[in-house]
Protein backbone atom coordinates (compact mmCIF):
# COMPACT_ATOMS: atom_id res chain seq x y z
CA UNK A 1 0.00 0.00 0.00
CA UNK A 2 2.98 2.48 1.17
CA UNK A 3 4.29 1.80 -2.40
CA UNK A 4 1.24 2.56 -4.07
CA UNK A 5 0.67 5.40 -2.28
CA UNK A 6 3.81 6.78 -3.25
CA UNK A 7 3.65 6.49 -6.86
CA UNK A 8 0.28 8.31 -6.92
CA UNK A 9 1.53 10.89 -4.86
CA UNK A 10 4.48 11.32 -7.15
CA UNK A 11 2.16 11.57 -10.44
CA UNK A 12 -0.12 14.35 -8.93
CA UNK A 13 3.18 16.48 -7.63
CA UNK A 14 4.84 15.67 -11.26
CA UNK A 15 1.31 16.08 -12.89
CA UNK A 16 1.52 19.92 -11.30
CA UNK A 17 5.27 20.61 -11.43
CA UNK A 18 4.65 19.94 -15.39
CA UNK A 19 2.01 22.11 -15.60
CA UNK A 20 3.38 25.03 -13.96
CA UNK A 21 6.78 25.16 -15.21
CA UNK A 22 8.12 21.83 -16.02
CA UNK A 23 10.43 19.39 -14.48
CA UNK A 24 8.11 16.19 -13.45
CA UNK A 25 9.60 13.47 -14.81
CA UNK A 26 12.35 14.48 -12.44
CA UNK A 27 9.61 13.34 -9.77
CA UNK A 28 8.23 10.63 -11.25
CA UNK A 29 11.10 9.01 -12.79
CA UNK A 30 12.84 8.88 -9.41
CA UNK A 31 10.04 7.81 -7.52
CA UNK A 32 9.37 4.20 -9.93
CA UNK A 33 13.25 3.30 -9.37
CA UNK A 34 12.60 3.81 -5.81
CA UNK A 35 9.81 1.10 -6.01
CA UNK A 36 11.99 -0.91 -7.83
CA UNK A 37 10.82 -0.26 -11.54
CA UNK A 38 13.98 -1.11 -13.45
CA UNK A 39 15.30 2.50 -14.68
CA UNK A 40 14.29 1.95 -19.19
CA UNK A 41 11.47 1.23 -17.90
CA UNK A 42 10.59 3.52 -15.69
CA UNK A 43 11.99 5.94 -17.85
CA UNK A 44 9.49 4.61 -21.12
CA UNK A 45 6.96 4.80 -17.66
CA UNK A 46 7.11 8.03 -16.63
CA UNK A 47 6.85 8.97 -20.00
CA UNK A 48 3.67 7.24 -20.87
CA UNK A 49 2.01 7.85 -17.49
CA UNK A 50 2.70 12.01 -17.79
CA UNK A 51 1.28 11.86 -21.26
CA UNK A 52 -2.32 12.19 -20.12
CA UNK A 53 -1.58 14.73 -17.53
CA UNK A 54 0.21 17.41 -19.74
CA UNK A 55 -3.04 16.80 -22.55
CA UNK A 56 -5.26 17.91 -18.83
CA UNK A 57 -2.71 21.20 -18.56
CA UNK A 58 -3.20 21.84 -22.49
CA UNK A 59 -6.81 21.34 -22.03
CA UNK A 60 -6.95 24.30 -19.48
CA UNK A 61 -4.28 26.61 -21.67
CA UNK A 62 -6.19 25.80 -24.93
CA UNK A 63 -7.24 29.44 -25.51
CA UNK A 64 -3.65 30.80 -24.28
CA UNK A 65 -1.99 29.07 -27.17
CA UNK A 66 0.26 31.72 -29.26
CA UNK A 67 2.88 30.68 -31.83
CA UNK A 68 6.67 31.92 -32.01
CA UNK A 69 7.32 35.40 -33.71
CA UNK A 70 8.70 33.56 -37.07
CA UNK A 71 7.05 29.90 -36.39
CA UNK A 72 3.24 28.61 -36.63
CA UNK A 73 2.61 26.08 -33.83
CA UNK A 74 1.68 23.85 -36.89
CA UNK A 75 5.41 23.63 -37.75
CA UNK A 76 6.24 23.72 -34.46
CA UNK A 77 4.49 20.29 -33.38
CA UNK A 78 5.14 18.04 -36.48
CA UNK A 79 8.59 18.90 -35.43
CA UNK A 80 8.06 17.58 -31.65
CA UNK A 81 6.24 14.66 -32.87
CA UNK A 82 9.11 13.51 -35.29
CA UNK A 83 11.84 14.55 -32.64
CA UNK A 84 10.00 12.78 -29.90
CA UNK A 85 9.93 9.64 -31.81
CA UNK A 86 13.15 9.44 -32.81
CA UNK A 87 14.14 10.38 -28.86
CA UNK A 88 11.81 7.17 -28.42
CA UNK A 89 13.59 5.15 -30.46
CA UNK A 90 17.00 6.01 -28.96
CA UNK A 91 16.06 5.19 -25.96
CA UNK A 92 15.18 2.04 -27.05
CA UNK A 93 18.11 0.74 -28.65
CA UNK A 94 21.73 2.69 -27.34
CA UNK A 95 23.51 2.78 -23.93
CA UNK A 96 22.27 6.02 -21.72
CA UNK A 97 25.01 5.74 -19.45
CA UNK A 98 27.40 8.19 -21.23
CA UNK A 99 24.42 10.54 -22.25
CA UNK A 100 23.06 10.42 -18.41
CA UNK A 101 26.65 12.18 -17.56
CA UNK A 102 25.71 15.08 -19.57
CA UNK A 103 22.46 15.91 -18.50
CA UNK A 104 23.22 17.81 -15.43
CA UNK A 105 25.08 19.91 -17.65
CA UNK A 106 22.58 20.36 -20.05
CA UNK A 107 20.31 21.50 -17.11
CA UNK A 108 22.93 23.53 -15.47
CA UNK A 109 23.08 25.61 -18.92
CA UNK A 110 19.22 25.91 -19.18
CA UNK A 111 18.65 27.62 -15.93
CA UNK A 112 21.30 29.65 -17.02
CA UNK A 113 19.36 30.95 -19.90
CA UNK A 114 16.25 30.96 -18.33
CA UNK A 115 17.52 33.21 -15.36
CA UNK A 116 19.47 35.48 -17.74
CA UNK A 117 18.51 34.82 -21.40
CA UNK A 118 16.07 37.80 -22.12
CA UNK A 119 19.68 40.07 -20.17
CA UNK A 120 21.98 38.69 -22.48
CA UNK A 121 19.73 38.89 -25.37
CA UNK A 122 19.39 42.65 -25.06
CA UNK A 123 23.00 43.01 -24.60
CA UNK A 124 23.71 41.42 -27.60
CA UNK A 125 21.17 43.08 -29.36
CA UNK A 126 20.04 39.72 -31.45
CA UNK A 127 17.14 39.63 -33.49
CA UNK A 128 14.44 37.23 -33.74
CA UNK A 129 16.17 33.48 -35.31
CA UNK A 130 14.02 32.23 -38.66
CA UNK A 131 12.45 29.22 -39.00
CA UNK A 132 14.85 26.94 -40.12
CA UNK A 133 17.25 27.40 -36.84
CA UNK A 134 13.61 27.30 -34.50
CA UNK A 135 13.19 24.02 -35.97
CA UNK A 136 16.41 22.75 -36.19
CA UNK A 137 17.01 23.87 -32.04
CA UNK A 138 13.13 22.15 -31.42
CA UNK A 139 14.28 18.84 -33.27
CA UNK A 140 17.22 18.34 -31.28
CA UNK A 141 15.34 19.43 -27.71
CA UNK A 142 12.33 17.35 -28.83
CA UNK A 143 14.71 13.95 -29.53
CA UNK A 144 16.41 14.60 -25.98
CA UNK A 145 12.72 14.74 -24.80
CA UNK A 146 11.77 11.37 -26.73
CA UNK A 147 14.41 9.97 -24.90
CA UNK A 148 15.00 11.39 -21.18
CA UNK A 149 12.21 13.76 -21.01
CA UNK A 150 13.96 15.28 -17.72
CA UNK A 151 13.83 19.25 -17.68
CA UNK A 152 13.01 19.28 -21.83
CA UNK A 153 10.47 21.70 -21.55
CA UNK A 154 12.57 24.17 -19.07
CA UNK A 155 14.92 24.10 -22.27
CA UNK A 156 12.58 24.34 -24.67
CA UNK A 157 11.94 27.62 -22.85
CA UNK A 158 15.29 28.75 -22.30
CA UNK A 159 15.99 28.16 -26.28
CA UNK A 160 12.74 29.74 -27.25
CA UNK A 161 13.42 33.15 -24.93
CA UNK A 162 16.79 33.22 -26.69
CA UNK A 163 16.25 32.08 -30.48
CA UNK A 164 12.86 34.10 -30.45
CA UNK A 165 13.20 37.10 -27.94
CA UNK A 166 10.51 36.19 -26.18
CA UNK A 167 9.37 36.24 -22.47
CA UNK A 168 9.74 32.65 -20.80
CA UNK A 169 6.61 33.94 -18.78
CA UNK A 170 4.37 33.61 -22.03
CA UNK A 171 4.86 30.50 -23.52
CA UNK A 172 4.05 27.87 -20.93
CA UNK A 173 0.93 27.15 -23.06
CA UNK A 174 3.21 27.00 -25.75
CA UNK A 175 5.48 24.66 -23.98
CA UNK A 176 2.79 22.64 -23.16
CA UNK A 177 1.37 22.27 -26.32
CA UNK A 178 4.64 20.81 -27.46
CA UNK A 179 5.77 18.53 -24.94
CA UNK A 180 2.25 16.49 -25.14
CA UNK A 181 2.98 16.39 -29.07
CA UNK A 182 7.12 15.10 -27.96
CA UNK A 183 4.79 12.51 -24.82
CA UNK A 184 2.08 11.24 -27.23
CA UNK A 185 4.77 9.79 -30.32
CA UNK A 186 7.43 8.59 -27.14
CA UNK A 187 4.38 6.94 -25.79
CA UNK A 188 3.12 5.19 -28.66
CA UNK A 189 6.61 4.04 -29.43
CA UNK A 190 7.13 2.45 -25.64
CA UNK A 191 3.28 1.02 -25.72
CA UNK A 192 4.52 -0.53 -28.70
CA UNK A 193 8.32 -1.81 -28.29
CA UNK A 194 9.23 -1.71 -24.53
CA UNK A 195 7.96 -4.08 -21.94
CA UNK A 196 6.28 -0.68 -19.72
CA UNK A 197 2.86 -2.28 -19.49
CA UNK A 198 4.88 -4.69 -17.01
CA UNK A 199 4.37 -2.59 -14.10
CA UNK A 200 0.52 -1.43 -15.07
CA UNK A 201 -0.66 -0.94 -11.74
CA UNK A 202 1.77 1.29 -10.85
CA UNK A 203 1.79 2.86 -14.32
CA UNK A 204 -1.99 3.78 -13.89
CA UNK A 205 -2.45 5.13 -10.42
CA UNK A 206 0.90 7.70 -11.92
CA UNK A 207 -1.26 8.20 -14.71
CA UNK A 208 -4.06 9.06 -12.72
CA UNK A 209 -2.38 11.32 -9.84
CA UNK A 210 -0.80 13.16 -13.18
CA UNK A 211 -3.85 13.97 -14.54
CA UNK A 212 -5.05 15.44 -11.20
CA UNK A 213 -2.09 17.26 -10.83
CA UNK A 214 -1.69 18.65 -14.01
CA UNK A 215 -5.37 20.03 -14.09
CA UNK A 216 -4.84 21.27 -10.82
CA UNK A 217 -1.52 23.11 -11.83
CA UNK A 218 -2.79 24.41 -15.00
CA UNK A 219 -6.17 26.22 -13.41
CA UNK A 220 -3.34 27.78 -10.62
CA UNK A 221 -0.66 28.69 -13.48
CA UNK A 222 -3.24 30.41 -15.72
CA UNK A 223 -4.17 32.86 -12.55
CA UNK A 224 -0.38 33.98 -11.74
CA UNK A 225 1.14 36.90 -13.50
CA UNK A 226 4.03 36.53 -15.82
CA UNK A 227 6.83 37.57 -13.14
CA UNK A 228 5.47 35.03 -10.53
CA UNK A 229 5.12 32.30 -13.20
CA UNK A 230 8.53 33.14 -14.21
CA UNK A 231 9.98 33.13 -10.98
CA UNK A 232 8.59 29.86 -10.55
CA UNK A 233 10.28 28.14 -13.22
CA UNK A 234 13.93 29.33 -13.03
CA UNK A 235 13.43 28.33 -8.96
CA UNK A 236 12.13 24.87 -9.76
CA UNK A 237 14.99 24.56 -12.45
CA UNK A 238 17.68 25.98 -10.33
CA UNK A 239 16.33 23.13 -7.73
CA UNK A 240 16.04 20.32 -9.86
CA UNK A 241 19.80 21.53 -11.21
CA UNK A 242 21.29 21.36 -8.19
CA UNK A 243 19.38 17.92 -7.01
CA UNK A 244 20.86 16.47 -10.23
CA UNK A 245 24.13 16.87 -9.74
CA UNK A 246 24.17 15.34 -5.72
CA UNK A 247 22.18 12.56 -6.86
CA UNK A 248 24.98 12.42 -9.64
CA UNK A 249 28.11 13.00 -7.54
């Protein structure tokens, strides 16, 4: 029962974290290895039970939805869906242990943008990126999604506020939007090829504290100005950073 309990617990707090800023699978993931889900699949796991949660947080932002400066959010998501199958695929068939030593880096950097993107931007003086480099930077961010999933959306942020000039305050719908498009192809592709419907029980009472929490989150993120709602998710990322690399050491 403790186990149970814990699993649902950690799918409503990833189910929210998700919704508000991003960062859940660093909950959930964590939490099925600590039950003893082997770590592909809870990985492929954490994946497929978040899925239905972040569609609950889109649900809620549906009306808040507005594209990039030089890219439609058409464009946008066929590029998530082919990156996050691909990421899928990866994950599937190569070693993670020498990409798992990057990723605290790769986090480390995106809080760094996050915190002081929009600052250095202006410095700089950049202008808006075109399409082709949106894309290309969503690709690669959407096949490290496919396959970890941990903090993808914080840097999907931190490239966006950089590459389009924009505030990492507005596009959480935006975010969301494209992380359920990166969930729903990774999903299919575990459903399919990886033995995650092992562990269904704990896969579904994830799934369902998710969906709670990201429903939950969503209705509280859509009622917090921009500064709070940024604050928010350069804290959680700074956190989840930081966590990374002692769990890591």
């Amino acid at each position: 029962m403790t186990t149970l309990l814990i699993v649902l617990l950690a799918g409503i707090a990833a189910g929210a974290l998700n919704s508000v800023g991003g960062g859940g699978s660093f909950v959930a993931f964590p939490a099925l290895v600590a039950v003893g889900v082997g770590a592909v699949t809870a990985n492929a796991a954490t994946t497929v039970a978040l899925l239905p949660g972040g569609l609950a947080s889109l649900w809620v932002y549906r009306r808040d939805l507005e594209p990039l400066p030089s890219t439609s959010i058409r464009v946008l998501t066929w590029t998530s869906v082919v990156g996050g199958a691909l990421g899928a695929v990866l994950l599937l068939t190569l070693p993670s242990e020498s990409f798992d030593a990057v990723v605290p880096w790769l986090l480390a950097f995106a809080t760094l943008v996050l915190a002081f993107g929009r600052r250095i931007a202006k410095s700089l003086k950049t202008t808006i990126a075109g399409r082709p480099t949106i894309v290309a930077g969503q690709l690669v961010l959407s096949i490290y999604g496919g396959y970890f999933g941990g903090a993808s959306g914080l840097m999907m942020v931190a490239f966006w506020s950089i590459a389009a000039s924009i505030d990492p305050g507005r596009v959480n719908p935006l975010r969301m939007a494209q992380m359920a498009a990166i969930y729903l192809t990774a999903a299919i592709v575990f459903l399919a090829a990886s033995d995650v419907l092992s562990e269904s029980l704990k896969l579904l009472l994830m799934l369902t504290g998710a969906i709670l929490g990201g429903f939950g989150g969503a209705t509280l993120a859509r009622k917090l100005p921009t500064p709070v709602l940024r604050g928010i998710v350069v804290t959680s990322a700074a956190a989840m950073t930081i966590g990374y690399f002692l769990v890591n050491r």
